[in-house]
N, C-alpha and C. Protein backbone atom coordinates (compact mmCIF):
# COMPACT_ATOMS: atom_id res chain seq x y z
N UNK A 1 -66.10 -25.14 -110.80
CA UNK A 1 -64.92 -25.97 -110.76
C UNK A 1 -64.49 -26.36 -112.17
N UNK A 2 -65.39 -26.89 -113.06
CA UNK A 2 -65.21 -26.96 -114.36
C UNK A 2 -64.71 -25.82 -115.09
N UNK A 3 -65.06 -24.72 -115.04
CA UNK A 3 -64.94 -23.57 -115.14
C UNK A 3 -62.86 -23.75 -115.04
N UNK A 4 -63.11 -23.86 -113.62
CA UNK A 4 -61.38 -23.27 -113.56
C UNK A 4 -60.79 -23.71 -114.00
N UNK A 5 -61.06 -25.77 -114.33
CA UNK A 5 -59.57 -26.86 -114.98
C UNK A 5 -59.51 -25.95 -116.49
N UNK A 6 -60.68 -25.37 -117.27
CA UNK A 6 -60.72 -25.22 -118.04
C UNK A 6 -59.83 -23.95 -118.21
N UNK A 7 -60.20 -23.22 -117.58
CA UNK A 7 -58.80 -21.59 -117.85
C UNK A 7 -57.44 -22.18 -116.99
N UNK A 8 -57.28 -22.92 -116.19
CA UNK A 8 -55.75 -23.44 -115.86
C UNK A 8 -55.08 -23.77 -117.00
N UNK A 9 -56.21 -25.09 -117.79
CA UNK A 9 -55.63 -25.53 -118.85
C UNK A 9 -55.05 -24.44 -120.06
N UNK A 10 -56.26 -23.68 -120.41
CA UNK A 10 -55.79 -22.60 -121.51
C UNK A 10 -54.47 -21.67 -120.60
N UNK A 11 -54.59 -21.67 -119.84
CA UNK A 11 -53.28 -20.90 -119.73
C UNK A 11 -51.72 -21.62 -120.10
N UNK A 12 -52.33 -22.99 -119.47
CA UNK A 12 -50.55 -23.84 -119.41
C UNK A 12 -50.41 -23.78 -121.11
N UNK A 13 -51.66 -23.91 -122.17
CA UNK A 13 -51.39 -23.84 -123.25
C UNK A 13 -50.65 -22.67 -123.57
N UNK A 14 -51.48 -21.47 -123.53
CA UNK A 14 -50.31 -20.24 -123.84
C UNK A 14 -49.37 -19.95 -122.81
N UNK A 15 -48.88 -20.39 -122.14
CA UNK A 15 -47.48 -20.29 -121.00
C UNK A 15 -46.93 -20.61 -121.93
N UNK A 16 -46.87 -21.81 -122.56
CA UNK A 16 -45.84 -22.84 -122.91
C UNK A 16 -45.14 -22.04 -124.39
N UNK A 17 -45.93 -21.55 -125.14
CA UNK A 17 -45.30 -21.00 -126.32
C UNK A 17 -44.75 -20.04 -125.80
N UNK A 18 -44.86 -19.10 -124.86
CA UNK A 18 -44.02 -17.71 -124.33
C UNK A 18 -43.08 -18.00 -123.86
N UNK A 19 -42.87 -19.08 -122.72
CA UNK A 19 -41.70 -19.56 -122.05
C UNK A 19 -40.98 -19.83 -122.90
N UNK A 20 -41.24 -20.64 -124.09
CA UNK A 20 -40.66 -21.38 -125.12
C UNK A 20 -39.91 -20.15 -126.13
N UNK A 21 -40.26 -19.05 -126.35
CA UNK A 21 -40.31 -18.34 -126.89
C UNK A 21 -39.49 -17.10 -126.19
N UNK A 22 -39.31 -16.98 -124.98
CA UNK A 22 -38.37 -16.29 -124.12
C UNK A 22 -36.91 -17.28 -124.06
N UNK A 23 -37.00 -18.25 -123.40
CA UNK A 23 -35.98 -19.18 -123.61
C UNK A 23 -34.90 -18.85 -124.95
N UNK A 24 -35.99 -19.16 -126.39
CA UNK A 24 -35.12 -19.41 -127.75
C UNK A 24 -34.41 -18.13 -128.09
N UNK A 25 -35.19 -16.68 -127.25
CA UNK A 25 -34.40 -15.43 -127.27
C UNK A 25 -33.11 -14.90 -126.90
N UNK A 26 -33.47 -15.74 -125.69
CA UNK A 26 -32.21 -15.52 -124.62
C UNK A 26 -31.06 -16.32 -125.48
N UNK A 27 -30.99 -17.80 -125.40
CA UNK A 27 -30.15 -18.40 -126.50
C UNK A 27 -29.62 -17.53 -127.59
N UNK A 28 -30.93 -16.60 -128.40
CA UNK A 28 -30.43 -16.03 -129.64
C UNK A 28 -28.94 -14.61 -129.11
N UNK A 29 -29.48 -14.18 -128.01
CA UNK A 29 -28.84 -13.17 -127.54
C UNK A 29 -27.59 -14.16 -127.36
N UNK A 30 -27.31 -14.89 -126.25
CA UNK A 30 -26.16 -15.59 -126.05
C UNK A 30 -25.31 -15.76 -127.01
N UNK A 31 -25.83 -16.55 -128.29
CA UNK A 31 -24.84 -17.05 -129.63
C UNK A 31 -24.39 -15.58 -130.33
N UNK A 32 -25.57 -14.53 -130.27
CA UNK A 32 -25.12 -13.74 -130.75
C UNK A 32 -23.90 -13.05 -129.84
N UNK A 33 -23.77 -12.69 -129.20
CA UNK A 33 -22.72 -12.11 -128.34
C UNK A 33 -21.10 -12.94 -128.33
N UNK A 34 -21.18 -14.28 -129.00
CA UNK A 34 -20.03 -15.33 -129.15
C UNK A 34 -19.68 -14.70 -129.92
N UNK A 35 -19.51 -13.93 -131.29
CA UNK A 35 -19.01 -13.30 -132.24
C UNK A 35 -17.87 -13.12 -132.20
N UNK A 36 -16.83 -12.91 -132.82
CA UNK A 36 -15.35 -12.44 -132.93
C UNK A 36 -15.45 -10.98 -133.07
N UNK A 37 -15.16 -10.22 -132.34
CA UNK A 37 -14.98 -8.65 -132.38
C UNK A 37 -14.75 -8.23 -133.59
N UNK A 38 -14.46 -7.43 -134.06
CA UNK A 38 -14.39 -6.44 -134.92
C UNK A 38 -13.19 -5.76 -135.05
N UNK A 39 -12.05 -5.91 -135.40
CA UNK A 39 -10.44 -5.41 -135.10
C UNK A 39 -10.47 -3.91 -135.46
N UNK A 40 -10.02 -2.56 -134.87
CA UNK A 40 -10.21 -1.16 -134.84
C UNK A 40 -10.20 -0.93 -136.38
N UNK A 41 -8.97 -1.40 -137.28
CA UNK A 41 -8.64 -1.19 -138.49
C UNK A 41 -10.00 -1.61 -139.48
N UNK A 42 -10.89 -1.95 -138.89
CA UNK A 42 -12.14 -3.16 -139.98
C UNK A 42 -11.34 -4.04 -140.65
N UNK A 43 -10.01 -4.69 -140.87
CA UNK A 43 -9.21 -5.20 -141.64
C UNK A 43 -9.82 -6.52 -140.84
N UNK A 44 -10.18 -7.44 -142.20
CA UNK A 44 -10.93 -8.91 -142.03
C UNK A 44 -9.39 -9.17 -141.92
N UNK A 45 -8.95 -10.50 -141.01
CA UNK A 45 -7.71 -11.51 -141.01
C UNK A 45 -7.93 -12.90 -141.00
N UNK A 46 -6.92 -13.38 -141.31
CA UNK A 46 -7.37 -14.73 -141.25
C UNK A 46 -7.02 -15.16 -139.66
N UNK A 47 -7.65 -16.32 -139.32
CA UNK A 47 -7.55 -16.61 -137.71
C UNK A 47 -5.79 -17.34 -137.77
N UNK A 48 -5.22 -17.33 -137.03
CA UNK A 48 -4.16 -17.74 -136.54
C UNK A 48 -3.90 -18.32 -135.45
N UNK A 49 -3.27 -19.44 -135.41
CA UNK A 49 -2.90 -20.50 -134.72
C UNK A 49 -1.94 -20.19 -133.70
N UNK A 50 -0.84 -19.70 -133.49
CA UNK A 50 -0.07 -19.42 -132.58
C UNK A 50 -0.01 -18.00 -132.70
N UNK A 51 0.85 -17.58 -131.85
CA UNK A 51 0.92 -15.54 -131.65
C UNK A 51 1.88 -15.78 -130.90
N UNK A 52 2.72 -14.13 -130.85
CA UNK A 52 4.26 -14.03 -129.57
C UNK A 52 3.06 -13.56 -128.52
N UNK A 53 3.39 -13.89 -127.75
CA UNK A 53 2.63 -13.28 -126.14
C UNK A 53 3.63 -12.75 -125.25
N UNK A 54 3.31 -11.27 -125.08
CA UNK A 54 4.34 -10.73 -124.45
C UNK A 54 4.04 -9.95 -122.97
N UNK A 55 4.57 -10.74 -121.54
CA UNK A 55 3.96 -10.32 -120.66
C UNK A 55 3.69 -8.98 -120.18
N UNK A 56 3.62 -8.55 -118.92
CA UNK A 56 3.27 -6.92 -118.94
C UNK A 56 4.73 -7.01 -118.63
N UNK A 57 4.88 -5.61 -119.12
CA UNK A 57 6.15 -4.53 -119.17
C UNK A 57 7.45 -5.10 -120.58
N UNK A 58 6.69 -6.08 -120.93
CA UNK A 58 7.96 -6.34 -122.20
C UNK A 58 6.75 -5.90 -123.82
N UNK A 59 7.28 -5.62 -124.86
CA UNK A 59 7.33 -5.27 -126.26
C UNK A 59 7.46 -5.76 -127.46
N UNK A 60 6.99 -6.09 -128.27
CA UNK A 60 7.85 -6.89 -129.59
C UNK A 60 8.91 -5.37 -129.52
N UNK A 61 10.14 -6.03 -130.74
CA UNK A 61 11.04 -5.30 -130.72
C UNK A 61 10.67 -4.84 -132.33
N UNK A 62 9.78 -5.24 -132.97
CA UNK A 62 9.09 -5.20 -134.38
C UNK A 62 7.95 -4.11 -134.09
N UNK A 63 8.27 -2.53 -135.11
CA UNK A 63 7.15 -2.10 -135.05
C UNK A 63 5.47 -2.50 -135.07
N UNK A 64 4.67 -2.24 -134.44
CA UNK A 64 3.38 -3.13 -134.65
C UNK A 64 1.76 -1.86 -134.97
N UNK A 65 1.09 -1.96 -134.86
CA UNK A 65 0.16 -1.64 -134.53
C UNK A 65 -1.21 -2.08 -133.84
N UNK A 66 -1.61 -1.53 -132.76
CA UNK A 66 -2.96 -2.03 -132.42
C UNK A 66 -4.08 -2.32 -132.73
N UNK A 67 -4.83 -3.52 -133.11
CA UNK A 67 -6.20 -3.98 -133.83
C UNK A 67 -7.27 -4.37 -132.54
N UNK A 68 -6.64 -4.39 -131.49
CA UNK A 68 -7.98 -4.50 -130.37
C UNK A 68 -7.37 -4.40 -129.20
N UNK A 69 -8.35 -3.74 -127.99
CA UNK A 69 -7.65 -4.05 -126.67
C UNK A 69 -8.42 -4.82 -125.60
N UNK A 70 -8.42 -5.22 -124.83
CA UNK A 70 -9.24 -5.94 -124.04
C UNK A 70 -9.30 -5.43 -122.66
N UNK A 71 -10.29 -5.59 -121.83
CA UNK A 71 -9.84 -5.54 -120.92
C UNK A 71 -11.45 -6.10 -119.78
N UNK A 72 -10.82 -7.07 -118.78
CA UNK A 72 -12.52 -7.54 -117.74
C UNK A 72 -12.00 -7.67 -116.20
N UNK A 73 -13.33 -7.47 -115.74
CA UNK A 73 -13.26 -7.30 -114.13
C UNK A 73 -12.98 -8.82 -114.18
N UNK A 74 -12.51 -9.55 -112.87
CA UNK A 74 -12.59 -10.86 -111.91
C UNK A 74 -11.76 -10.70 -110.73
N UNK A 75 -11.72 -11.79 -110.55
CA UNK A 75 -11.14 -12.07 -108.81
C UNK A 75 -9.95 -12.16 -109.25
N UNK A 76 -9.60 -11.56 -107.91
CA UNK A 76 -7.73 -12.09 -108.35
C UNK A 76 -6.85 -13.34 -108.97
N UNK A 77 -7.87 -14.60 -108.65
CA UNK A 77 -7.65 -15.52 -109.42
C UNK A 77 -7.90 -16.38 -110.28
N UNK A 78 -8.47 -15.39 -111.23
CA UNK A 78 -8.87 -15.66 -112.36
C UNK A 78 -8.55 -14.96 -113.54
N UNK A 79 -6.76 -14.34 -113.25
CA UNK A 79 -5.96 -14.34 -114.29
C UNK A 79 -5.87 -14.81 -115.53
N UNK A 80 -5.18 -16.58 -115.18
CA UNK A 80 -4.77 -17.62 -116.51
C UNK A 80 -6.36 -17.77 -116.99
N UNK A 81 -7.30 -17.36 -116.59
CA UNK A 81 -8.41 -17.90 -117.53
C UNK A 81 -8.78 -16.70 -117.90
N UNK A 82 -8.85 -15.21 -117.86
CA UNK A 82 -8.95 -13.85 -118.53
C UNK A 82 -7.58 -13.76 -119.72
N UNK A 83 -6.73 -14.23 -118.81
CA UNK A 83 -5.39 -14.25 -120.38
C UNK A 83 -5.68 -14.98 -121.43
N UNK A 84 -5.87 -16.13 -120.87
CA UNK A 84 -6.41 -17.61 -121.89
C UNK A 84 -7.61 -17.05 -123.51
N UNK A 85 -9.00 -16.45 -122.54
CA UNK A 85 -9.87 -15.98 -123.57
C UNK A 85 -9.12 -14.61 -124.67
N UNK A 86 -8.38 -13.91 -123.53
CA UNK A 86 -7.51 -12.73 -124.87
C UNK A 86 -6.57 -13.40 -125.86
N UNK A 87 -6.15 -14.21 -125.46
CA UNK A 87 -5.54 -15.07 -126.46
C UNK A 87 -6.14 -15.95 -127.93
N UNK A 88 -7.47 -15.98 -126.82
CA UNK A 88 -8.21 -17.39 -128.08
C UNK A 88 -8.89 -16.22 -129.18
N UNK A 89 -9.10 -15.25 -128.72
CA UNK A 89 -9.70 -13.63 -129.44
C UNK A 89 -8.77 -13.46 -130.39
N UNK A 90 -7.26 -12.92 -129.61
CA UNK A 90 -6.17 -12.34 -130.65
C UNK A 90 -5.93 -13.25 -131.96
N UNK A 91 -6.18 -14.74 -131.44
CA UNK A 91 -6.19 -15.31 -132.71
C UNK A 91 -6.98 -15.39 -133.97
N UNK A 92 -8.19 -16.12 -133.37
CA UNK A 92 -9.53 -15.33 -133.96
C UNK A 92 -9.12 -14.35 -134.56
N UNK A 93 -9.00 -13.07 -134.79
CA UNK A 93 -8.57 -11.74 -135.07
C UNK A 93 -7.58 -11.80 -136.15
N UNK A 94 -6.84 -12.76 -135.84
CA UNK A 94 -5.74 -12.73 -136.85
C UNK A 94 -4.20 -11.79 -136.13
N UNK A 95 -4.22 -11.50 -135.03
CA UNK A 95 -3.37 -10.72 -134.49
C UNK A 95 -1.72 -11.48 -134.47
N UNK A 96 -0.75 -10.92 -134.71
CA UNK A 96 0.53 -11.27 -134.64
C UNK A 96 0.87 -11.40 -133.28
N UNK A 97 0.73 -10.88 -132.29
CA UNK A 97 0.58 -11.01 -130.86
C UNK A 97 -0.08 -10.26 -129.82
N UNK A 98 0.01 -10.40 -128.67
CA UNK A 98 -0.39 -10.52 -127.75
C UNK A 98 0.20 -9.10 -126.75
N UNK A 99 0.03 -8.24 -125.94
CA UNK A 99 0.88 -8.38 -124.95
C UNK A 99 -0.09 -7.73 -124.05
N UNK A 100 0.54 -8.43 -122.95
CA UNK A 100 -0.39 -8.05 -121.49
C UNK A 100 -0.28 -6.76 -120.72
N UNK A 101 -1.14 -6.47 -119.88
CA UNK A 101 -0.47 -5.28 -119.04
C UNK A 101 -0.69 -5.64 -117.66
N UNK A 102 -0.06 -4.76 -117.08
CA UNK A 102 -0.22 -4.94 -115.69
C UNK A 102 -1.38 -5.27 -114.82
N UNK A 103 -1.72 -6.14 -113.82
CA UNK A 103 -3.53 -6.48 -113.34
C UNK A 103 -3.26 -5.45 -112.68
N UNK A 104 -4.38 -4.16 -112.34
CA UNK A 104 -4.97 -3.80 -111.66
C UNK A 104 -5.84 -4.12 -110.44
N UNK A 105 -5.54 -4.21 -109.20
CA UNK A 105 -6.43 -5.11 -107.96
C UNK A 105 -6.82 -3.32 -107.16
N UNK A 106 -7.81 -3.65 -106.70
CA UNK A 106 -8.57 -3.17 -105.81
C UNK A 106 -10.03 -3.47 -105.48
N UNK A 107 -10.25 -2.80 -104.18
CA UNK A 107 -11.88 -3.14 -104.32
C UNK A 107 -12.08 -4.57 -103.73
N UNK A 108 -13.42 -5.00 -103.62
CA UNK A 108 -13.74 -6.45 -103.44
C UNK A 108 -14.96 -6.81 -104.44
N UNK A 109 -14.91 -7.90 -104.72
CA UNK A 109 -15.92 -8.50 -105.75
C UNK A 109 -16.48 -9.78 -104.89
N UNK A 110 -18.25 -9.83 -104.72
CA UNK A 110 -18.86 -10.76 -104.20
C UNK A 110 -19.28 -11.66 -104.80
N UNK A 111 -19.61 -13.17 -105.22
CA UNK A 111 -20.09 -13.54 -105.65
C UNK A 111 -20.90 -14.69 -104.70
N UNK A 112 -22.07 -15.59 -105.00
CA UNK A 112 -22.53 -16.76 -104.27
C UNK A 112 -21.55 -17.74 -103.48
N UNK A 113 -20.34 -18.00 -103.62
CA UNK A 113 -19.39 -18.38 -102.91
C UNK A 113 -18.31 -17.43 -102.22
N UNK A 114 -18.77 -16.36 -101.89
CA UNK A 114 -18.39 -15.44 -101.33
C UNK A 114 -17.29 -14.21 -101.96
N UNK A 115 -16.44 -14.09 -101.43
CA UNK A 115 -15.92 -12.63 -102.27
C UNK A 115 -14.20 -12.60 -102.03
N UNK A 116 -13.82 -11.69 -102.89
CA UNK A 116 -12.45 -11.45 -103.17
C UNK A 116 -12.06 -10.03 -103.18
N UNK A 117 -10.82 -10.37 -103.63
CA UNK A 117 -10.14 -9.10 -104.38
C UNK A 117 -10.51 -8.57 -106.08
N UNK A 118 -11.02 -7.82 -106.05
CA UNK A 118 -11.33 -7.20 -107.59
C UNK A 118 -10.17 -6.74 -108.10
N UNK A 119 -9.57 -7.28 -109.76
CA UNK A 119 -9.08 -7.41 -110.41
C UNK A 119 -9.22 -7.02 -111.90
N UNK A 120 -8.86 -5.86 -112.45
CA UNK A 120 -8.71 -5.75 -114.03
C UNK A 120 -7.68 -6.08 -114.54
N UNK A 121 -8.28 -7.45 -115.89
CA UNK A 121 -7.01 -7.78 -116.41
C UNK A 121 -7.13 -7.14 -117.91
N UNK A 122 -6.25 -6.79 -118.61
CA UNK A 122 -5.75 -5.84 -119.95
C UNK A 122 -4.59 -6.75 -120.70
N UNK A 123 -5.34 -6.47 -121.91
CA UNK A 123 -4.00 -6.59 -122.74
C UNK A 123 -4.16 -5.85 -124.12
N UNK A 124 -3.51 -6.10 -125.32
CA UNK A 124 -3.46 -5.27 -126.66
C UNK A 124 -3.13 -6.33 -127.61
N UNK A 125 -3.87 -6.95 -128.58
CA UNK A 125 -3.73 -7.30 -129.55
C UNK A 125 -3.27 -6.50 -130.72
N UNK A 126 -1.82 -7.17 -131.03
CA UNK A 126 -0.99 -6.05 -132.55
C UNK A 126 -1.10 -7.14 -133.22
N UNK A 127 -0.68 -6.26 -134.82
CA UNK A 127 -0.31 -7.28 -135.89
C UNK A 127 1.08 -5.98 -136.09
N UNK A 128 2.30 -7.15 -136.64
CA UNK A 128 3.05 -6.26 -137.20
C UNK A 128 3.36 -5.37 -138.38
N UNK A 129 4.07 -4.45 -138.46
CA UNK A 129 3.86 -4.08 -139.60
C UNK A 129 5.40 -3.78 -140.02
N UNK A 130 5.56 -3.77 -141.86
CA UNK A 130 6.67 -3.59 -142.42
C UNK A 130 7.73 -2.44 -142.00
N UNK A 131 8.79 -3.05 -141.60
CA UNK A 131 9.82 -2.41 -140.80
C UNK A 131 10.60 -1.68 -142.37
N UNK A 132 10.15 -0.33 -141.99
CA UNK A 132 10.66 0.88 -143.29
C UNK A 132 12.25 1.06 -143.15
N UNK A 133 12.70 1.05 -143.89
CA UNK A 133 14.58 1.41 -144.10
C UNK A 133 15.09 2.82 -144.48
């Protein structure tokens, strides 16, 4: 009996640094993955505060080019919060704007509160560029 409190105990001792030690990993993975992407061009920008946001099927009328595209599964209604994060990105990024594309729905998506319509939402972060004469 002595015997066993004694290896219970040594174990909860080394549990505790591994758990502890899996935990601070997972965290490390998490923060790491918060990062600001990487824009196609490698061109560092400065972050920017507002952007044109242009819904699906409209254009700037300003030549542009593409520095990132986005695109994530959700439920059908979870649009304004998939637009919302491409937005808080394009800025981050430094992007001149925004524009969306069309959602894609099909399929069903399950989750613990049950299930929906599956949804890809897309868009394209541009910056503009000098309009040649």
């Amino acid at each position: 009996m002595a015997e066993s409190l004694v290896d219970e105990s040594r174990d909860r001792v080394f549990a505790w640094p591994m758990r502890t030690a899996a935990a601070l990993g997972v965290c490390l993975l998490i923060f790491a993955s918060c990062g600001t992407p990487e824009a196609f061009d490698g061109v560092k920008r400065a972050p920017r505060a507002n952007i044109d946001v242009f819904e699906a099927g409209k254009e700037p009328s300003r030549p542009y080019k593409v520095i990132m595209t986005f695109s994530e599964e959700g439920g059908s209604g979870d649009e304004a919060d998939r637009h919302r994060d491409f937005v808080r990105t394009a800025k981050k990024l430094g992007a001149d704007a925004i524009i969306f594309k069309e959602t894609k729905t099909g399929g069903w998506s399950f989750n613990g509160f049950g299930g929906g319509t599956k949804a890809t939402f897309s868009a394209t972060a541009v910056v503009y560029e000098a309009e040649t004469k």
